[in-house]
Protein backbone atom coordinates (compact mmCIF):
# COMPACT_ATOMS: atom_id res chain seq x y z
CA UNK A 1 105.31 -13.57 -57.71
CA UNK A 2 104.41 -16.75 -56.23
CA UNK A 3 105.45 -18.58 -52.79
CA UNK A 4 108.85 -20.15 -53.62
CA UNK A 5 108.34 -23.83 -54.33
CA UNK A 6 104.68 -23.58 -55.83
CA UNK A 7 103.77 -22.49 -59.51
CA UNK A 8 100.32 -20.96 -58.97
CA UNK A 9 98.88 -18.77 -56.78
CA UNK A 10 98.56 -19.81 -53.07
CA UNK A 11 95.04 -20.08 -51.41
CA UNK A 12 93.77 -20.15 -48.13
CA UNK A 13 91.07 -22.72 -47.11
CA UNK A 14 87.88 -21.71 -47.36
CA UNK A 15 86.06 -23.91 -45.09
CA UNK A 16 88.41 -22.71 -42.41
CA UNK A 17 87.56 -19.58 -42.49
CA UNK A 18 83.73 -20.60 -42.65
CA UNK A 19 84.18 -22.78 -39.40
CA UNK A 20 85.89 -19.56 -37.34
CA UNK A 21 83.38 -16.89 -39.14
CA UNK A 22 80.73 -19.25 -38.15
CA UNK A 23 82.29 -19.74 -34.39
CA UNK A 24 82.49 -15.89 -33.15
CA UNK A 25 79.15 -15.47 -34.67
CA UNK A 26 77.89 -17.57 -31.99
CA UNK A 27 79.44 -15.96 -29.50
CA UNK A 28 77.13 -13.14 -29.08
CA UNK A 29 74.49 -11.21 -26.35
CA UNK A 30 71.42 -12.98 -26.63
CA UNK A 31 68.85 -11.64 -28.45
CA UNK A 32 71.69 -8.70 -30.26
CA UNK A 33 72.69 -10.55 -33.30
CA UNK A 34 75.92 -10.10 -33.79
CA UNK A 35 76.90 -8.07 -30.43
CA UNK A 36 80.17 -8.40 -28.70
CA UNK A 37 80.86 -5.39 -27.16
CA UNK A 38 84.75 -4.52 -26.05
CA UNK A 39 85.26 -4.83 -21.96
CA UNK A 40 82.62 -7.38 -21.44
CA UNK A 41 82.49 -10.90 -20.85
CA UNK A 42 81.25 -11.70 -24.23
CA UNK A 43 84.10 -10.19 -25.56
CA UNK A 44 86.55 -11.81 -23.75
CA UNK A 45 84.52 -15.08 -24.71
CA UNK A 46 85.10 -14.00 -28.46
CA UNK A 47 89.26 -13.26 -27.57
CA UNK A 48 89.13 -16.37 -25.75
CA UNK A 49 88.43 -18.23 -29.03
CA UNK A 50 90.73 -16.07 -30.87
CA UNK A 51 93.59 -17.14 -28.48
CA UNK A 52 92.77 -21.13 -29.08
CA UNK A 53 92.57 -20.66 -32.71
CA UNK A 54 96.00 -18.27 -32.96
CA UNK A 55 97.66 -21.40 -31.15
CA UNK A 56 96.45 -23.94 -33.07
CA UNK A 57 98.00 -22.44 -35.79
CA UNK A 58 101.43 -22.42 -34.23
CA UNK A 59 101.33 -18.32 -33.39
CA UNK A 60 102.62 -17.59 -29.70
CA UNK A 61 100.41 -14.99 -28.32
CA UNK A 62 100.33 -12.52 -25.75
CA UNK A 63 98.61 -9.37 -24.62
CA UNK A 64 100.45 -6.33 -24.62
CA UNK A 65 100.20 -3.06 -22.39
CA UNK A 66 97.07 -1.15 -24.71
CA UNK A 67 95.02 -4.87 -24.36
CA UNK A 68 95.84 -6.08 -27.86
CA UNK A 69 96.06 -9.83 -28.41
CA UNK A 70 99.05 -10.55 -30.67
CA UNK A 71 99.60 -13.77 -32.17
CA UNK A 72 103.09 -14.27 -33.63
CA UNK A 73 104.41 -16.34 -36.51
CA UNK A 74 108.34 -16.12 -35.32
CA UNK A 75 110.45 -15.28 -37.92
CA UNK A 76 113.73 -16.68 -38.74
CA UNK A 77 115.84 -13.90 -38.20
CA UNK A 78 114.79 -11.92 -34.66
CA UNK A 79 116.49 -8.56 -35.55
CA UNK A 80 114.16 -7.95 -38.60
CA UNK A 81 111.44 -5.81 -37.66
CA UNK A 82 107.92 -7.47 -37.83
CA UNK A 83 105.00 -7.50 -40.37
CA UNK A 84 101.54 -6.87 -38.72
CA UNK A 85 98.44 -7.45 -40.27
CA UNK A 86 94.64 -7.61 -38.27
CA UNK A 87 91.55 -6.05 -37.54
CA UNK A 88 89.51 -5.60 -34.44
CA UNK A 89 86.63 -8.33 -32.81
CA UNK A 90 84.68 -5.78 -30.68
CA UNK A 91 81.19 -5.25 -32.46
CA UNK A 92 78.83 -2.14 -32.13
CA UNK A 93 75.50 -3.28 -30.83
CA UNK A 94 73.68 -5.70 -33.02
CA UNK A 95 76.25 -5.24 -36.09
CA UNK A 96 79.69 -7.40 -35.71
CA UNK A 97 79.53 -10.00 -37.98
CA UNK A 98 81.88 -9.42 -40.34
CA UNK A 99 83.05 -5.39 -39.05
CA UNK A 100 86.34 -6.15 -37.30
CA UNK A 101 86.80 -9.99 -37.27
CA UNK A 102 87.38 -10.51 -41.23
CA UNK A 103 90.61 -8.98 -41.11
CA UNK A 104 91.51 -10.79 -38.06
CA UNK A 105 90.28 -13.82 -39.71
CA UNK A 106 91.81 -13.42 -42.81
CA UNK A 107 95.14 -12.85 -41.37
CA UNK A 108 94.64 -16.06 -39.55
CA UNK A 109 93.71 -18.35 -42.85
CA UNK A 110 96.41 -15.85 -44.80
CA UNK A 111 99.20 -17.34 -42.20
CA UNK A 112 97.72 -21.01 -42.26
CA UNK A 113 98.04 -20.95 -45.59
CA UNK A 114 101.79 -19.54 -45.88
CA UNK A 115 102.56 -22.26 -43.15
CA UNK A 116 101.17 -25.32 -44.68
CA UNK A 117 102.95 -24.43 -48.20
CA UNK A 118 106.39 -24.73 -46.14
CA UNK A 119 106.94 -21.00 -46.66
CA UNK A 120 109.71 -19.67 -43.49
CA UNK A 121 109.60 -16.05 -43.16
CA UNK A 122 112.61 -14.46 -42.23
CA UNK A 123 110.35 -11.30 -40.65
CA UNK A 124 107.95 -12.50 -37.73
CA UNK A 125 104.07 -12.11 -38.46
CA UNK A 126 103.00 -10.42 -36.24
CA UNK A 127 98.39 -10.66 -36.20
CA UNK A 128 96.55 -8.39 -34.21
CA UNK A 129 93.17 -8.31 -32.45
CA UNK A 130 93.14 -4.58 -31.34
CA UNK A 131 91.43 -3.75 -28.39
CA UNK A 132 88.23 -1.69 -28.69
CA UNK A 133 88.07 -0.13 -32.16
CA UNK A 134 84.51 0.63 -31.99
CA UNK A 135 83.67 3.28 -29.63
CA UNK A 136 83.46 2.14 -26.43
CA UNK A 137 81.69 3.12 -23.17
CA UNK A 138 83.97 5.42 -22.04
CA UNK A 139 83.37 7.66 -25.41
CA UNK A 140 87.24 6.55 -27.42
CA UNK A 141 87.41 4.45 -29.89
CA UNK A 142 90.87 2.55 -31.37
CA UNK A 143 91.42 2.14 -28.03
CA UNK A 144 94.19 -0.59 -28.38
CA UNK A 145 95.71 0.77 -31.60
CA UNK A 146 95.70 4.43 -29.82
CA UNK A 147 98.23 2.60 -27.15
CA UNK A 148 100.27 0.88 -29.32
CA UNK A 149 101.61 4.18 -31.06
CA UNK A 150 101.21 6.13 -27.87
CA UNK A 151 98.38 8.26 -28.37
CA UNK A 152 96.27 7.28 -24.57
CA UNK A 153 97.30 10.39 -22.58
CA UNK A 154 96.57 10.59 -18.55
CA UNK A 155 93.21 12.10 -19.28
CA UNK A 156 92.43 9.34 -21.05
CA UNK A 157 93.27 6.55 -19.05
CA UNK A 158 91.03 8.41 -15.94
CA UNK A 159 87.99 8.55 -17.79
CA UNK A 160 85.03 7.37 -15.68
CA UNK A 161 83.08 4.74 -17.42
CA UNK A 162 80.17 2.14 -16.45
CA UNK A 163 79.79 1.55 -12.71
CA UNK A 164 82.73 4.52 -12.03
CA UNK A 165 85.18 2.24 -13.08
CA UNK A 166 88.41 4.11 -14.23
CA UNK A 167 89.63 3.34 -18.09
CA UNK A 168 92.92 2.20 -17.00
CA UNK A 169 91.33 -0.04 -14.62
CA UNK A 170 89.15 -1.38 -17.47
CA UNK A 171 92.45 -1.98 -19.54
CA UNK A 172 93.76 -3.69 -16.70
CA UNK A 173 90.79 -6.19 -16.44
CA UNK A 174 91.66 -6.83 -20.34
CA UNK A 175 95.03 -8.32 -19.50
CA UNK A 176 96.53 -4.75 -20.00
CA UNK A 177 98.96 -2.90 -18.23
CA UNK A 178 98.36 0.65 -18.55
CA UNK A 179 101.71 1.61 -15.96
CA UNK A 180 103.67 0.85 -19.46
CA UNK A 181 101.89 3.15 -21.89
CA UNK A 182 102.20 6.62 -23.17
CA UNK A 183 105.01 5.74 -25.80
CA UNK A 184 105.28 3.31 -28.49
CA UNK A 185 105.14 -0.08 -27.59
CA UNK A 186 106.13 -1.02 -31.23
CA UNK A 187 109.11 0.46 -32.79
CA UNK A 188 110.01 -2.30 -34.58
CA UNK A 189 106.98 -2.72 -37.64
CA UNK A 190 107.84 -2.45 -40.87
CA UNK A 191 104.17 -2.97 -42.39
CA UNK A 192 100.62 -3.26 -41.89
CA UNK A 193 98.46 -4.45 -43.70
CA UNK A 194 94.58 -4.52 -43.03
CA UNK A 195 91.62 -6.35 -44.29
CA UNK A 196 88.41 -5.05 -43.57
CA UNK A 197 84.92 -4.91 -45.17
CA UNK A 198 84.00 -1.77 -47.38
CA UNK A 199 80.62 -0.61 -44.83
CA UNK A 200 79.32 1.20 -48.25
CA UNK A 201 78.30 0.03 -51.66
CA UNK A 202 80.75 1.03 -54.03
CA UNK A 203 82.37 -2.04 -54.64
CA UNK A 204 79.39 -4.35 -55.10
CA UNK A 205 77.72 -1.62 -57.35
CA UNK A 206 80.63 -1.84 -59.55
CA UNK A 207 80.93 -5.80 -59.01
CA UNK A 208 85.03 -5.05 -58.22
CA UNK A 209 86.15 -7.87 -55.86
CA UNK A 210 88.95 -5.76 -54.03
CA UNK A 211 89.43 -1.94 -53.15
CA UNK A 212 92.24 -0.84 -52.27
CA UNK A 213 92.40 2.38 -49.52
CA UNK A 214 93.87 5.20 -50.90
CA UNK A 215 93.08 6.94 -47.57
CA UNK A 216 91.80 6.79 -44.25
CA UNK A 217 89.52 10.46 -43.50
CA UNK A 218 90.12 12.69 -41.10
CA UNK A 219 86.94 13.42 -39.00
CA UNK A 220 85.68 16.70 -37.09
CA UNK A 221 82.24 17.05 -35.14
CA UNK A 222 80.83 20.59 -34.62
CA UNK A 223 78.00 21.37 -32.16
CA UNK A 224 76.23 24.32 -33.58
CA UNK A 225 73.06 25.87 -31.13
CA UNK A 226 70.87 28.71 -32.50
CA UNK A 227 68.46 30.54 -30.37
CA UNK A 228 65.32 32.54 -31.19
CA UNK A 229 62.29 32.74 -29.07
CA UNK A 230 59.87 30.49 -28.11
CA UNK A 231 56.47 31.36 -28.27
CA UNK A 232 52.78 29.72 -28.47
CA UNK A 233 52.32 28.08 -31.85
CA UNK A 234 48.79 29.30 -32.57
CA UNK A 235 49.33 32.57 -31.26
CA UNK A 236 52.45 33.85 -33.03
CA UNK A 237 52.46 35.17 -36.45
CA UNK A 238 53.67 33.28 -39.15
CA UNK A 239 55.52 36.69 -40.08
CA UNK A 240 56.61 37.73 -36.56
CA UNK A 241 58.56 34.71 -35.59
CA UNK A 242 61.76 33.89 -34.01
CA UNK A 243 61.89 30.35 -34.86
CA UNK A 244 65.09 28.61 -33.99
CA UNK A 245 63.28 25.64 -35.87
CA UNK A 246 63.66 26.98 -39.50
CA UNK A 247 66.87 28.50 -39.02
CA UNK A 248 68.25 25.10 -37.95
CA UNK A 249 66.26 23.73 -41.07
CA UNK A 250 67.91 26.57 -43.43
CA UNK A 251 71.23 25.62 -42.14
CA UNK A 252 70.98 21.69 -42.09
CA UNK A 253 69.98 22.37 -46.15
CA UNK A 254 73.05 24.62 -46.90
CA UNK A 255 75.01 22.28 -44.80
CA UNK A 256 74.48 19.90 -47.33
CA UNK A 257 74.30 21.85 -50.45
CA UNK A 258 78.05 22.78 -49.49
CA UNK A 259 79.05 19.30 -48.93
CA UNK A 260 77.80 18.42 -52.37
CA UNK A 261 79.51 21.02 -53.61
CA UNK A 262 82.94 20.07 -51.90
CA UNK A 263 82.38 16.48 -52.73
CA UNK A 264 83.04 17.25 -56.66
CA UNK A 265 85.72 19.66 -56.50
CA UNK A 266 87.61 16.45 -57.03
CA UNK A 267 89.58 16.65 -53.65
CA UNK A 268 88.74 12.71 -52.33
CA UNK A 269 86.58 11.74 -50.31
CA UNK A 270 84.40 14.22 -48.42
CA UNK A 271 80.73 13.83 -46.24
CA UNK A 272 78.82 15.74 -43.80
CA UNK A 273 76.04 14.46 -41.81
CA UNK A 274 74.07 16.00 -39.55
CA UNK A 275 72.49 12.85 -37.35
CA UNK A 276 71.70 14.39 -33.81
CA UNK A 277 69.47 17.61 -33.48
CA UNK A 278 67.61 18.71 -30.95
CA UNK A 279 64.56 21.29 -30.09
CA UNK A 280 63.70 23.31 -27.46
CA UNK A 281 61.79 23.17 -25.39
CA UNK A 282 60.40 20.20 -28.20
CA UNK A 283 56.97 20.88 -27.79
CA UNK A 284 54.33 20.42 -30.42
CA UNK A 285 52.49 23.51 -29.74
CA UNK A 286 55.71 25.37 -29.07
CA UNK A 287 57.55 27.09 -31.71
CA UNK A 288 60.88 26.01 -30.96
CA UNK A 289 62.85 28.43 -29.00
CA UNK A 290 66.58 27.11 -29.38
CA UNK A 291 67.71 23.85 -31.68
CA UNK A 292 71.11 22.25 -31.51
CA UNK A 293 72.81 19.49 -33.99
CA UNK A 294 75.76 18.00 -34.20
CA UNK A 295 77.95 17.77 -37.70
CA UNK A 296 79.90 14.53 -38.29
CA UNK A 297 82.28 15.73 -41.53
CA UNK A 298 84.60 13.64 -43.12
CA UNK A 299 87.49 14.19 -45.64
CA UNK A 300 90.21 12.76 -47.09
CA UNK A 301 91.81 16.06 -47.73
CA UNK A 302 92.68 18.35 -44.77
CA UNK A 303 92.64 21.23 -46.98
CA UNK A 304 89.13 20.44 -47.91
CA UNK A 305 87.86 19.41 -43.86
CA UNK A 306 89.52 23.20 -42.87
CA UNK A 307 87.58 24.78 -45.77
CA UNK A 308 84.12 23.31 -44.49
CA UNK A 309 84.75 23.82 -41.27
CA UNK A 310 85.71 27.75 -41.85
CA UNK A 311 82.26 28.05 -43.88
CA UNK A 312 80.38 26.68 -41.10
CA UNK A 313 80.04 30.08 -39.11
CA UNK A 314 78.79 31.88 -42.55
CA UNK A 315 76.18 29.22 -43.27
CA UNK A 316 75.04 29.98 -39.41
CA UNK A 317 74.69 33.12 -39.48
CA UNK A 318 73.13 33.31 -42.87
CA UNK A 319 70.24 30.75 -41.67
CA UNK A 320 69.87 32.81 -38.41
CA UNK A 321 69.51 36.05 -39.66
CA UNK A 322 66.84 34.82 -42.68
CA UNK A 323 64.37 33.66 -39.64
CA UNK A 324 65.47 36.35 -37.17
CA UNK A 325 67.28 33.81 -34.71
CA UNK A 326 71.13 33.86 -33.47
CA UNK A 327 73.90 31.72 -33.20
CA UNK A 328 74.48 30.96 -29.71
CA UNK A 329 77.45 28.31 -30.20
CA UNK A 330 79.98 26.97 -32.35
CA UNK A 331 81.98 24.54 -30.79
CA UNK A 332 84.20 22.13 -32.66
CA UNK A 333 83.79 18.68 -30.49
CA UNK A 334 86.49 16.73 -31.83
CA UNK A 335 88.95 16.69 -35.03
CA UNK A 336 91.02 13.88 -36.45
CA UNK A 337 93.17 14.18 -39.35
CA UNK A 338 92.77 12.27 -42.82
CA UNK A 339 95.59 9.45 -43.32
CA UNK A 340 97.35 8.57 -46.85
CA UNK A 341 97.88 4.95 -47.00
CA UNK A 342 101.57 3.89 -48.09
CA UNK A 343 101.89 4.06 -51.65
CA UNK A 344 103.76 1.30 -51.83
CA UNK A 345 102.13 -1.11 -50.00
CA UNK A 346 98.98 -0.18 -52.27
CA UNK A 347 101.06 -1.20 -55.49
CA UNK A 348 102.30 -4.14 -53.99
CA UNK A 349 98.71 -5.21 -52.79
CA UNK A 350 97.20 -4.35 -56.40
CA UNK A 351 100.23 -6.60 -58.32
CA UNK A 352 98.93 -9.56 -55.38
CA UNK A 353 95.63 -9.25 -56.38
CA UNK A 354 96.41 -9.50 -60.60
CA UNK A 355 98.07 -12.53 -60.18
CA UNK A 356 94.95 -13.76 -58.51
CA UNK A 357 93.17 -12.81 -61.40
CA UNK A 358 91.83 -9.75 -59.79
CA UNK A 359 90.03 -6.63 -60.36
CA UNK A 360 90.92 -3.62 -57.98
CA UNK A 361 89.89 -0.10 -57.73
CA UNK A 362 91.37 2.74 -55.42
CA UNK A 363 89.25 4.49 -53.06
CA UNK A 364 88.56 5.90 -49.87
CA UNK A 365 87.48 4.94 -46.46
CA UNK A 366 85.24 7.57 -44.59
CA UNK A 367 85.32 5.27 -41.87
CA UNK A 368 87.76 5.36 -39.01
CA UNK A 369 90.24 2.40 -38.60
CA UNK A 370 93.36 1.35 -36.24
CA UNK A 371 94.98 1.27 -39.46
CA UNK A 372 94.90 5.35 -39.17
CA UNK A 373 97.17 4.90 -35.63
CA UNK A 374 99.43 2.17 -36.81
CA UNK A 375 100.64 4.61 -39.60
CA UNK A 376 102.29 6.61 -37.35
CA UNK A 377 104.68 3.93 -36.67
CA UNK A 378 104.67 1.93 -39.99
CA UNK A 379 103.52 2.57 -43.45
CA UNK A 380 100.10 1.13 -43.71
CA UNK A 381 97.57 -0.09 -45.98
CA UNK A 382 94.04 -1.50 -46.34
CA UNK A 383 91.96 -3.99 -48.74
CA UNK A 384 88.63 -3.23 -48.41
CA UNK A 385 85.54 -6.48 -49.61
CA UNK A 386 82.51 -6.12 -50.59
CA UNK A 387 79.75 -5.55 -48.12
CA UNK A 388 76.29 -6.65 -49.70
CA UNK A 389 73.73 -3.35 -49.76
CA UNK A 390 76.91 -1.53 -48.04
CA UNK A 391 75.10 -1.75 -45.37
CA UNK A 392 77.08 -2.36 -41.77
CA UNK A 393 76.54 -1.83 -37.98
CA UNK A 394 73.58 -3.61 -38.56
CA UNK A 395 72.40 -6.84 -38.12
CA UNK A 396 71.98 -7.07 -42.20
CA UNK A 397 75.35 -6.44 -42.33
CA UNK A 398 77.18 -9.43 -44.54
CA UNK A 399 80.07 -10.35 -47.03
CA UNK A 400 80.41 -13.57 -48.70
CA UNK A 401 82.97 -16.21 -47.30
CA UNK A 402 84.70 -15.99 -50.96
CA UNK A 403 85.07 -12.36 -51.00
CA UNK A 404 86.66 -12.12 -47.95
CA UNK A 405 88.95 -15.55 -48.93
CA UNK A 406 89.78 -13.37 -51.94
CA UNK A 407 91.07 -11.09 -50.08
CA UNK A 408 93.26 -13.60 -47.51
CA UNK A 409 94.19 -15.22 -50.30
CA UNK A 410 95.87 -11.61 -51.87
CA UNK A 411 97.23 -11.03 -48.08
CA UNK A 412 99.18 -13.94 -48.07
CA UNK A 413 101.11 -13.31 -51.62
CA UNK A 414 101.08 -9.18 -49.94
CA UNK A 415 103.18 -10.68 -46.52
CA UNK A 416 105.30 -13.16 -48.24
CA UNK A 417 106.23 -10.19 -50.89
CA UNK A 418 107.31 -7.61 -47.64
CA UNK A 419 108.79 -10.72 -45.76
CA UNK A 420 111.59 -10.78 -49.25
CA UNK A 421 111.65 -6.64 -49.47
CA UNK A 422 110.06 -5.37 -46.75
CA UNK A 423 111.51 -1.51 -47.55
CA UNK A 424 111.55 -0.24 -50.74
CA UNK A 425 115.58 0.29 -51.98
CA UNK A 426 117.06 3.35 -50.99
CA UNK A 427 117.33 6.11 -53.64
């Protein structure tokens, strides 16, 4: 399907996109390529921009209660619930070039594009630059996507953060008005739609242009501490040790091993990472007395997360015992749960992409996105691009201009599709 009134695909303009992609990533801390971190002044430099740019392109904006900047394409009939589409422009440190903005970027070329091709949507576009989807200094990520569908509670909002300042104070300072949340300030989406890039290789290994999300994971941390006994580490025994060293290295190792094993049981997506540990009393003549670590696992299935998470205490003990240590602690930090991205949506984003002329392929993001909280209000999707080496949240991080055009230019024929059947037909 094409945009009424044109008989081949529509495109967005690439040297637009190159101008803005080039424009916010020159807005950054000096010397902390490409750093605009959410609730400073750089940042609101970066929204700033964003603001400019959404106007120029004849979107009225406005920042709701959760700090979100929305920039809206009205539609022609105001009772029709809105189409959303965007990303997020806060960066982790050193590693924001592309992570966030090229969905809000994309949206912005996608809309130019439908605008100068005369196209009048009867739905208003709706494109979002969500507050804080990177964790921020108060410890929460998806900040601005959390309040949109409701999910800040009061313990949230009086966090204590840099300089004692209170989170709903720092919402506040982002044009927010935290008085107004703790329900849905959208009830009235009837898609979303978000680009973003892949942050792993599988798409440029398999030289595939566009992914499209089958899921967003669900994510659980455990903090496991095993104690044995410290002692001198010429003096004690190789054989008449307590060393809460090894048993933290058995477990890490079976840790894994059982991750590998869950990964091809052929249940989606599934990873466990162990990137914090810690010795005690980390000496180098010491034999460690106590270690700690802290499991990141991630899974598409909740089935498969709950099965993991149940072995955990078995693997611990089974390390422990072998090196005559203990577990001391279990204690499950946090737990999110995985999100299935509208099957729909995904069909109708796979037919956009063959009348482009392009290759997809389905798969999973391990990643957390604000894509995850707008489902509970709309059905969602996600295109994933390319990132080159997968490698993101890091100053190497980088996608081509084209790939992410590619994917604008497969938005645009995506929004102008839900704008003519936003809902699928009743059975």
């Amino acid at each position: 399907m094409n945009i009424p009134g044109t008989n081949t695909p529509l495109k967005v303009d690439r040297e637009q996109l190159q101008r803005d992609l080039d424009a916010l990533a020159a807005l950054t801390e000096p010397g902390k390529p490409w750093t605009r971190r959410s609730f400073t002044p750089m940042f609101l430099k970066g929204r700033d921009y964003l603001a400019k740019r959404f106007a120029e392109e004849g979107l009225s904006t406005h920042i709701d209660a959760a700090g979100n900047l929305i920039g809206r394409w009205q539609g022609t009939d105001a009772s029709a619930p809105a189409l959303m589409t965007g990303s997020h422009s806060d960066t982790v440190p050193s590693g924001g070039r592309f992570d966030g903005i090229a969905g809000i970027l994309s949206g912005l070329v996608a809309i130019r594009a439908l605008r100068e091709a005369g196209y009048k949507p009867k739905h208003s576009i709706d494109l979002v630059d969500f507050l804080a989807e990177e964790p921020s200094e108060w410890g929460l990520s998806c900040i601005g996507s959390r309040g949109m569908v409701g999910a800040l509670t009061p313990d949230h909002l009086a966090m204590i953060g840099p300089d004692h300042e209170r989170f709903d104070t720092a919402i506040t300072r982002m044009g927010g008005d935290p008085a107004r949340l703790g329900g849905k300030l959208h009830s009235d989406v009837a898609a979303f739609v978000e680009i973003h890039i892949e942050q792993g290789p599988v798409l440029e290994a398999e030289a595939i242009p566009l992914g499209v999300v089958s899921g967003i994971a669900g994510i659980a941390r455990v903090r496991l501490r095993l104690e044995g006994e410290a002692g001198h580490a010429g003096t004690v025994p190789m054989n008449m040790r307590a060393d809460a060293g090894m048993a933290m290295s058995r477990l890490l190792l079976s840790l894994r091993d059982a991750a590998r094993v869950e990964a091809e049981k052929g249940r989606g997506h599934f990873t466990a990472t162990v990137g914090v540990i810690k010795f005690e009393p980390n000496g180098a003549n010491v034999v460690p007395g106590a270690a700690e670590a802290i499991v990141d696992i991630r899974a598409e299935n909740d089935a498969a997360m709950d099965d993991y998470l149940a072995a955990i205490d078995t693997l611990a003990q089974n390390a422990t015992t072998a090196e005559g240590c203990r577990v001391a602690a279990t204690e499950r930090l946090s737990r999110t749960f995985a999100v299935l991205c509208d099957q729909r949506l995904r069909g109708i984003i796979r037919e956009a992409a063959e009348v482009h002329g392009l290759a997809t392929r389905s798969l999973a993001s391990g990643a957390g996105h604000d894509a995850a909280f707008v489902a509970r209000i709309a059905p969602a999707a996600m295109i994933f691009v390319p990132s080159k080496g997968g490698i993101s949240h890091a100053p190497e991080e980088w996608t081509d201009t084209e790939a992410i055009a590619r994917a604008a230019d497969v938005l645009a024929l995506t929004l102008s599709t839900l704008d003519q059947k936003p809902r699928a037909p009743a059975a």
